[in-house]
Protein backbone atom coordinates (compact mmCIF):
# COMPACT_ATOMS: atom_id res chain seq x y z
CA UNK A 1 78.37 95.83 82.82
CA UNK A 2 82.19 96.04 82.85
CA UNK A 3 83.71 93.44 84.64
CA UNK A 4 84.69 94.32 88.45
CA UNK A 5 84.04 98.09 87.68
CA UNK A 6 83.99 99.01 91.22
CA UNK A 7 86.80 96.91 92.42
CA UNK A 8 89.31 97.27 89.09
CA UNK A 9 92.00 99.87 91.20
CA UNK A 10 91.69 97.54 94.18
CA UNK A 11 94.81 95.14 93.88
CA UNK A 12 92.81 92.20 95.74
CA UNK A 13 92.72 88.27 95.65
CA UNK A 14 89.21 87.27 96.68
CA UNK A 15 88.64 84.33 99.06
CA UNK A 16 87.54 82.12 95.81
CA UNK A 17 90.41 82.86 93.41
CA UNK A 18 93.08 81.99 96.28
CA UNK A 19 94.12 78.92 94.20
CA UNK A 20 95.24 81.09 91.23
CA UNK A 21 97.11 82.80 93.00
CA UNK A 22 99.11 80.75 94.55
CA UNK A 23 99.79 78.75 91.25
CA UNK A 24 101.18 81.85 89.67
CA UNK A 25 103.29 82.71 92.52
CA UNK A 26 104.80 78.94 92.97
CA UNK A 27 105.63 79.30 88.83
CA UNK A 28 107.16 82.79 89.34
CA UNK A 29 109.12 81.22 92.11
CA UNK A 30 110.30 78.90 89.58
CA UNK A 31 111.22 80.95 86.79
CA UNK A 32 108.49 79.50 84.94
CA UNK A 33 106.36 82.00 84.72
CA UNK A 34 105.43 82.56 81.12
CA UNK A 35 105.33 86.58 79.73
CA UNK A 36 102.00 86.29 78.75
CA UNK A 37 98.62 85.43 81.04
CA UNK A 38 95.20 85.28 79.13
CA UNK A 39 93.20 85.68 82.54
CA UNK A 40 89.76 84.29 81.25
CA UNK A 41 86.56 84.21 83.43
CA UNK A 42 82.86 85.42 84.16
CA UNK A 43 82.26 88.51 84.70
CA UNK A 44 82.39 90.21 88.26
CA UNK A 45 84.44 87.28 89.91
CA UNK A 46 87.91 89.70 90.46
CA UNK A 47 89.77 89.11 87.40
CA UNK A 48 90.53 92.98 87.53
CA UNK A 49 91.47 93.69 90.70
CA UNK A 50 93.57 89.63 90.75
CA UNK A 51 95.55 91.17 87.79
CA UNK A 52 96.55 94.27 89.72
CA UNK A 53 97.43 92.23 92.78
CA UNK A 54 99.65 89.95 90.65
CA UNK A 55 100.61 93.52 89.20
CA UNK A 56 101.61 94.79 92.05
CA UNK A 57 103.58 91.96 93.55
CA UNK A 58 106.02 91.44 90.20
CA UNK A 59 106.63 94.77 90.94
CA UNK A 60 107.50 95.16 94.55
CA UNK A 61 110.97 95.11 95.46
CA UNK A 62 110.61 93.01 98.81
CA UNK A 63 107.95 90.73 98.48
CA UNK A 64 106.42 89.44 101.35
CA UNK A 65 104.37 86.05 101.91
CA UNK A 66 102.96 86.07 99.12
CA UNK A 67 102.04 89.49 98.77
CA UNK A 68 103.67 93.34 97.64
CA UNK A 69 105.09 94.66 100.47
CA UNK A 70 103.28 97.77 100.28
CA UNK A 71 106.41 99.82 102.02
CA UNK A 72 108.97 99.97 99.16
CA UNK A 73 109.15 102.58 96.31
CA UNK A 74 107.66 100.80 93.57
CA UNK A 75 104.92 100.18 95.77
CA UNK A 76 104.53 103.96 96.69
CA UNK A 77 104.05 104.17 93.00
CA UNK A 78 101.71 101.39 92.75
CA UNK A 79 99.45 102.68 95.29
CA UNK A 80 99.64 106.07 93.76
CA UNK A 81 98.36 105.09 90.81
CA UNK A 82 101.34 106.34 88.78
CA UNK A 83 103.62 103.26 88.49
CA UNK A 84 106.19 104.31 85.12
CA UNK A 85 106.32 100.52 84.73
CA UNK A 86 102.68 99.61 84.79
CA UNK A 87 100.62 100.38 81.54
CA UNK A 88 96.43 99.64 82.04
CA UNK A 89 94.95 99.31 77.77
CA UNK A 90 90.92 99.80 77.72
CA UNK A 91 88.79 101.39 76.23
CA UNK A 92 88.55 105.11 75.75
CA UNK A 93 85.25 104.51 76.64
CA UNK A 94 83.27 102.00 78.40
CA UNK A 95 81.87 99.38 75.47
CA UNK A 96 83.86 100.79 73.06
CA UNK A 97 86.61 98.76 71.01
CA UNK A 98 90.69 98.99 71.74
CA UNK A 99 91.70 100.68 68.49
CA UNK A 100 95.14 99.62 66.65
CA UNK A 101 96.19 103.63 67.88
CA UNK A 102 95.90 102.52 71.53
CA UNK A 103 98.06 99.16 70.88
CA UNK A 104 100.45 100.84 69.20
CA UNK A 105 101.15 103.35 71.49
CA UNK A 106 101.80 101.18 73.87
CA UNK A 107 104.96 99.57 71.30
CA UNK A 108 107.62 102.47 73.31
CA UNK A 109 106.64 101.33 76.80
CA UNK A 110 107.00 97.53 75.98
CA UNK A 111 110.89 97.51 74.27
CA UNK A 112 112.03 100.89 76.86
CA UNK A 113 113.65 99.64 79.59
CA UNK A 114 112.03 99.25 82.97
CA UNK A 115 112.44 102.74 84.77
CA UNK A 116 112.70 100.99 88.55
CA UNK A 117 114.60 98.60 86.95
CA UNK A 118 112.66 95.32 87.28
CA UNK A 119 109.21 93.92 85.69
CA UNK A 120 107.23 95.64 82.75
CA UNK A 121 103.26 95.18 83.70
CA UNK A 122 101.22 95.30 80.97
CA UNK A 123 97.17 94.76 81.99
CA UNK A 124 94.28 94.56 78.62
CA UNK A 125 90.85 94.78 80.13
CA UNK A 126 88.91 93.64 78.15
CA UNK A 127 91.07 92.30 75.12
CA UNK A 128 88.26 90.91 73.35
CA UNK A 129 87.19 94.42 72.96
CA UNK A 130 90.15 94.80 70.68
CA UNK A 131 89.15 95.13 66.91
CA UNK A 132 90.48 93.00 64.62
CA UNK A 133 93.44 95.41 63.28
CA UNK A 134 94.26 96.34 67.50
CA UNK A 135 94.62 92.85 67.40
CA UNK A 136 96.94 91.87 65.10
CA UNK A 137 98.83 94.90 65.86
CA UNK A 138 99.37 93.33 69.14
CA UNK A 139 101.08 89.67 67.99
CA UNK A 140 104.55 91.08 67.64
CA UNK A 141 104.97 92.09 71.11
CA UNK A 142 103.29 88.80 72.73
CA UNK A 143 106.09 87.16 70.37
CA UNK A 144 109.00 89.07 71.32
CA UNK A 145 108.00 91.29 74.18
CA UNK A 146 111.45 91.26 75.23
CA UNK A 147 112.69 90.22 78.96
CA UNK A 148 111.21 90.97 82.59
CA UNK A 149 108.10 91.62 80.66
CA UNK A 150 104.43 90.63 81.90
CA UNK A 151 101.40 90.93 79.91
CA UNK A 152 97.98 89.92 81.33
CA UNK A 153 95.12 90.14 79.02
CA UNK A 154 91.67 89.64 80.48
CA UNK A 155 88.47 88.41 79.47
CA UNK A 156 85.03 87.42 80.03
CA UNK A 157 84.60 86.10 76.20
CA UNK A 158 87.19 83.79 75.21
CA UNK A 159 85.10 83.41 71.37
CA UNK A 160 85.64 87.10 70.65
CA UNK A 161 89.51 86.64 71.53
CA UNK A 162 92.00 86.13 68.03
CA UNK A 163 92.98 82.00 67.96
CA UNK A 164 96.36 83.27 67.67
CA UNK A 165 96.07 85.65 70.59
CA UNK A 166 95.06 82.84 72.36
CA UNK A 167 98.00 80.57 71.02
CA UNK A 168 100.70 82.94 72.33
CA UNK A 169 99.31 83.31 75.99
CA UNK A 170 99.01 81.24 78.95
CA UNK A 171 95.55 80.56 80.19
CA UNK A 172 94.13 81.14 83.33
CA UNK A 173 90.66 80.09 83.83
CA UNK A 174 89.31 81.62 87.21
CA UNK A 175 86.59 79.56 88.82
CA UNK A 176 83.50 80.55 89.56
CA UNK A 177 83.64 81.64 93.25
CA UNK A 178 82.24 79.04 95.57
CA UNK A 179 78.92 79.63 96.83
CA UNK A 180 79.30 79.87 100.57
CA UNK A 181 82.28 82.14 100.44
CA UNK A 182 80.67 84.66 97.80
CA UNK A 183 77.80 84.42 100.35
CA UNK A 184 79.44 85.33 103.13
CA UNK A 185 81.74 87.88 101.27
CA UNK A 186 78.94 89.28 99.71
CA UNK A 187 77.10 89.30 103.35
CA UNK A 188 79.84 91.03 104.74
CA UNK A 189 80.80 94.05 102.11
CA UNK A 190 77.42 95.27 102.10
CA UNK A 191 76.21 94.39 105.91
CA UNK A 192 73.16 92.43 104.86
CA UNK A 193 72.26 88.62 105.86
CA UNK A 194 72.86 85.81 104.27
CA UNK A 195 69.45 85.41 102.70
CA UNK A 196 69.63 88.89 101.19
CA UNK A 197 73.09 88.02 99.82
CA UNK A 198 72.05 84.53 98.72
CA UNK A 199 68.98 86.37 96.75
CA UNK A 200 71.53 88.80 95.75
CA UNK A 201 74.22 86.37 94.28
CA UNK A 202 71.07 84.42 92.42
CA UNK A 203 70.07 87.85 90.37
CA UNK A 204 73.86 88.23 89.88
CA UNK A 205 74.08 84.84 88.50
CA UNK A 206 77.14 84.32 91.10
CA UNK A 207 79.12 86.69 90.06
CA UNK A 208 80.34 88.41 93.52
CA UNK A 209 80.73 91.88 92.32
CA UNK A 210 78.39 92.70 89.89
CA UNK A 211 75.72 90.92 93.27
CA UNK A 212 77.61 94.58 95.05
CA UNK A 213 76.65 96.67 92.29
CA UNK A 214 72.79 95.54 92.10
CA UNK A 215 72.87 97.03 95.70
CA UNK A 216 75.34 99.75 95.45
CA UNK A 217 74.32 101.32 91.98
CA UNK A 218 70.28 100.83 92.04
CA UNK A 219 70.84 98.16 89.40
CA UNK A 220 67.76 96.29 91.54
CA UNK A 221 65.82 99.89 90.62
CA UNK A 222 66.33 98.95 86.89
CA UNK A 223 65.61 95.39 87.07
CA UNK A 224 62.64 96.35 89.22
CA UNK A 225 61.37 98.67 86.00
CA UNK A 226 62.29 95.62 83.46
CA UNK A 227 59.69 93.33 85.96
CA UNK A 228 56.64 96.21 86.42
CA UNK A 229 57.27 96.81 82.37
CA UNK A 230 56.78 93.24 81.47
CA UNK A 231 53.94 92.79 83.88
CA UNK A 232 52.25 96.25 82.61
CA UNK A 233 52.34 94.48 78.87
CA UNK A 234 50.91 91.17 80.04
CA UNK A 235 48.06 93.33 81.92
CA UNK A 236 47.74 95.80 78.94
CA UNK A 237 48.44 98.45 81.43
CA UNK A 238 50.80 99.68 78.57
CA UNK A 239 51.64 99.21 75.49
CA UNK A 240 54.88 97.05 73.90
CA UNK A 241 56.14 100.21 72.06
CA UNK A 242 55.19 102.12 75.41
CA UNK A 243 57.85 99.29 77.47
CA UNK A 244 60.68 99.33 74.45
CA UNK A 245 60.88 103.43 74.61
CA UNK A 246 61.39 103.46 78.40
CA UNK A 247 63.85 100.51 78.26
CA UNK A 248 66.10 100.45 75.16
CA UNK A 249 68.51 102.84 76.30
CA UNK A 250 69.60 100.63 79.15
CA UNK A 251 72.27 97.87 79.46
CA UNK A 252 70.37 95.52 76.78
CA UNK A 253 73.19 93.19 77.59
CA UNK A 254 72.29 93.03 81.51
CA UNK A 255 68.29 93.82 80.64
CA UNK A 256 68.32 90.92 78.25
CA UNK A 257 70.62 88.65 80.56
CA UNK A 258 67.57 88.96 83.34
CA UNK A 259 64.48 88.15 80.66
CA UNK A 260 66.36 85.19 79.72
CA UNK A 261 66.90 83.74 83.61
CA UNK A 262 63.30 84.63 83.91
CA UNK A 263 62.46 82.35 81.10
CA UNK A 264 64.59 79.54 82.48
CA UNK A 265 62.24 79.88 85.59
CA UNK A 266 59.21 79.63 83.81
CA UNK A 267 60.19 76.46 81.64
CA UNK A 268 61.89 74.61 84.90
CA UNK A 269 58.16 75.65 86.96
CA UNK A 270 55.83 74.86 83.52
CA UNK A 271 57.82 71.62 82.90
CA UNK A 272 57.53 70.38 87.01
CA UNK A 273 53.55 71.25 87.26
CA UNK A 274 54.28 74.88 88.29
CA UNK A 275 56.17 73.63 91.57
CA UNK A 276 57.02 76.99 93.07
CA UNK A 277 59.54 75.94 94.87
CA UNK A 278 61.66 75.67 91.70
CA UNK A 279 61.43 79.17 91.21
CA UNK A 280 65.06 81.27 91.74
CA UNK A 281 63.93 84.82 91.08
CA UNK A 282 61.84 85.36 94.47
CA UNK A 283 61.15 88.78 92.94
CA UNK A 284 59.18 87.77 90.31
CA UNK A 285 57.50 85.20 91.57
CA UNK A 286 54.36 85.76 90.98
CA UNK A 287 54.21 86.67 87.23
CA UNK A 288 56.43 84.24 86.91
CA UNK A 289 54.20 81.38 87.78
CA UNK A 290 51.28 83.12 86.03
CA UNK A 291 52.93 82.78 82.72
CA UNK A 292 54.01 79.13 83.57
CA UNK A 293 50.75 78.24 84.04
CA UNK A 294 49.16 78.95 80.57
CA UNK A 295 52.47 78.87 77.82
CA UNK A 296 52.94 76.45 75.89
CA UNK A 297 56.66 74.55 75.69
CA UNK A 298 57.27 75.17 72.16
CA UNK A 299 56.16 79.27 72.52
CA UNK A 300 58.55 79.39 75.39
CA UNK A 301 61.54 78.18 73.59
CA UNK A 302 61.41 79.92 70.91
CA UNK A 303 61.12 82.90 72.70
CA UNK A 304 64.52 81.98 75.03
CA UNK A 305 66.07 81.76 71.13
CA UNK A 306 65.03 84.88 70.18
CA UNK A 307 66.14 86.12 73.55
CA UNK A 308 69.93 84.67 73.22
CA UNK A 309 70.32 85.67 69.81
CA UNK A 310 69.51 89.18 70.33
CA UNK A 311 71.72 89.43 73.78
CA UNK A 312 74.49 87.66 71.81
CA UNK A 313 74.05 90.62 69.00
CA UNK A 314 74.17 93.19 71.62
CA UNK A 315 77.34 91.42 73.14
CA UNK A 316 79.44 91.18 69.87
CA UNK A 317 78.79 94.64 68.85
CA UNK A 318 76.59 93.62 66.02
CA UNK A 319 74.66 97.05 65.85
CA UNK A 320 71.69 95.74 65.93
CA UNK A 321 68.52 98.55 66.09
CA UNK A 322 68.33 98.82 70.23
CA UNK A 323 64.80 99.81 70.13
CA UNK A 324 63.28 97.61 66.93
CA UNK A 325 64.96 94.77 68.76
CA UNK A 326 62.97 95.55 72.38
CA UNK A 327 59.68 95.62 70.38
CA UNK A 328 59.73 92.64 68.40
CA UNK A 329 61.14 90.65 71.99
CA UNK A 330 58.41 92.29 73.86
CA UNK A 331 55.50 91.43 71.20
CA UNK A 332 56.75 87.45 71.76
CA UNK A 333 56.74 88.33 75.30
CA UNK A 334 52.73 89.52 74.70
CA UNK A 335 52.14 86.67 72.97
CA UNK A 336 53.51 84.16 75.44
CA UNK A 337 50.80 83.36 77.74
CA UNK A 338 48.38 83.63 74.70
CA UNK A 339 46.76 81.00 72.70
């Protein structure tokens, strides 16, 4: 799932990433703000819509405590989507790399001068999703991007991000957003209660916005169809091959993400004489428990490997064989709770 898909054109600081903010602001107040912010983070915590705030408020002719004014020109623009002096990189499609094409086109915008004649935004979501070439292409300007000149690259995997990308930016780690503010944030947005958002926020592994999306984009539907599809296998209601065809086009990254909590679940409840209470995942409770009951430590493990390798090739891009990958992982799933 891209991060803060539903919230990226919303130019918002959320209750947990206050702190940033006001950091950057004091060091823009000081003229110390550097040209280049490598805005690094879990997913679905704001980074997107914290960039476009930031965005936003370099550009705004009359700032006002401590945010865009939202009155002026430049943010008439803003709002409009059209600021001349704002230029969003991603992907041309969602998963796909930033090509050296993409960063090169963006060379003009970066030495022209600034049309309203103050900051040059530049915002790279995701720039680990640059290749390699994209990449390099890319050094010159965080070198010399000449003045009044932001560039904010963002990222949920600082590994897949160049060293000397990393060398030439300032980094801002975001926190992970308190628990009884994403709670009651979370509460609010989608008028549940705080259990449901709690619940929520636990699936979401605290990660605010993707918790919205599980309720706003039937993500709970899919993970509902990962839980009965595992539980048909272990009941030989269907068959593994059966499971992998109905599930291997879908978000392996977000399917896989799930099987591996569920795992943790199992080997905290199998490890603490299947004490229930340890359980996160209320909603699959009951397999859960089944399997801790009868798998053996070693079994388990190797399984959570097997798990995290093949998420990790699905998150890297290492074009791994979607559907020979779900079949071997749900064959060890078979075998778990088997002598």
């Amino acid at each position: 799932m891209a991060d803060d898909d539903i919230w990226q054109d919303k130019p918002l600081v959320l209750p947990w990433l206050k702190g940033r903010w006001e950091h950057l602001l004091e060091l823009n107040e000081q003229n110390r703000l550097p040209h280049a912010l490598l805005i690094n983070g879990p997913e679905g915590i704001g980074k997107a819509c914290f960039a476009l705030a930031l965005a936003n408020y370099m550009l705004c002719r009359s700032p006002q405590a401590g945010s865009a004014c939202g009155h002026c020109r430049s943010c008439e623009l803003s709002s409009s989507g059209g600021h001349p002096d704002m230029y969003r990189l991603q992907p041309d499609e969602p998963g796909k790399p930033i090509k050296i094409d993409q960063v090169r086109q963006l060379t003009e915008f970066i030495y022209s001068t600034a049309q309203q004649g103050g900051y040059r935004i530049v915002i790279i979501d995701p720039a680990d999703s640059m290749n390699i070439n994209a990449a390099n292409a890319l050094l010159k300007m965080l070198e010399e991007p000449g003045s009044d000149t932001l560039l904010m690259l963002l990222t949920h995997r600082l590994g897949q991000m160049l060293p000397t990308i990393k060398s030439r930016c300032q980094r801002v780690d975001m926190p992970l957003a308190d628990t009884q503010l994403a709670t009651q944030w979370v509460a609010t947005q989608l008028e549940v209660d705080a259990a449901e958002a709690e619940q929520l926020l636990v699936i979401a592994h605290n990660s605010p916005l993707q918790a919205l999306a599980y309720k706003q984009d039937d993500l709970l539907g899919l993970r509902a169809r990962v839980l009965k599809g595992l539980a048909d296998i272990l009941k030989n209601r269907r068959s593994v091959i059966e499971v992998s065809q109905s599930l291997y086009k879908e978000d392996l990254e977000l399917v896989l993400g799930w099987i591996y909590s569920w795992l943790v679940d199992i080997a905290r409840t199998s490890e603490n004489n299947t004490d229930e209470d340890l359980l996160r995942h209320s909603d699959a409770r009951n397999m859960l428990v089944a399997v801790a009951r009868k798998v053996g430590s070693k079994k388990l493990y190797q399984f959570a490997d097997s798990v995290h390798e093949a998420r990790r090739d699905v998150m890297f891009r290492r074009n791994p064989n979607k559907q020979l990958l779900m079949e071997k992982l749900l064959h060890q799933w078979y075998m778990l709770p088997r002598p």
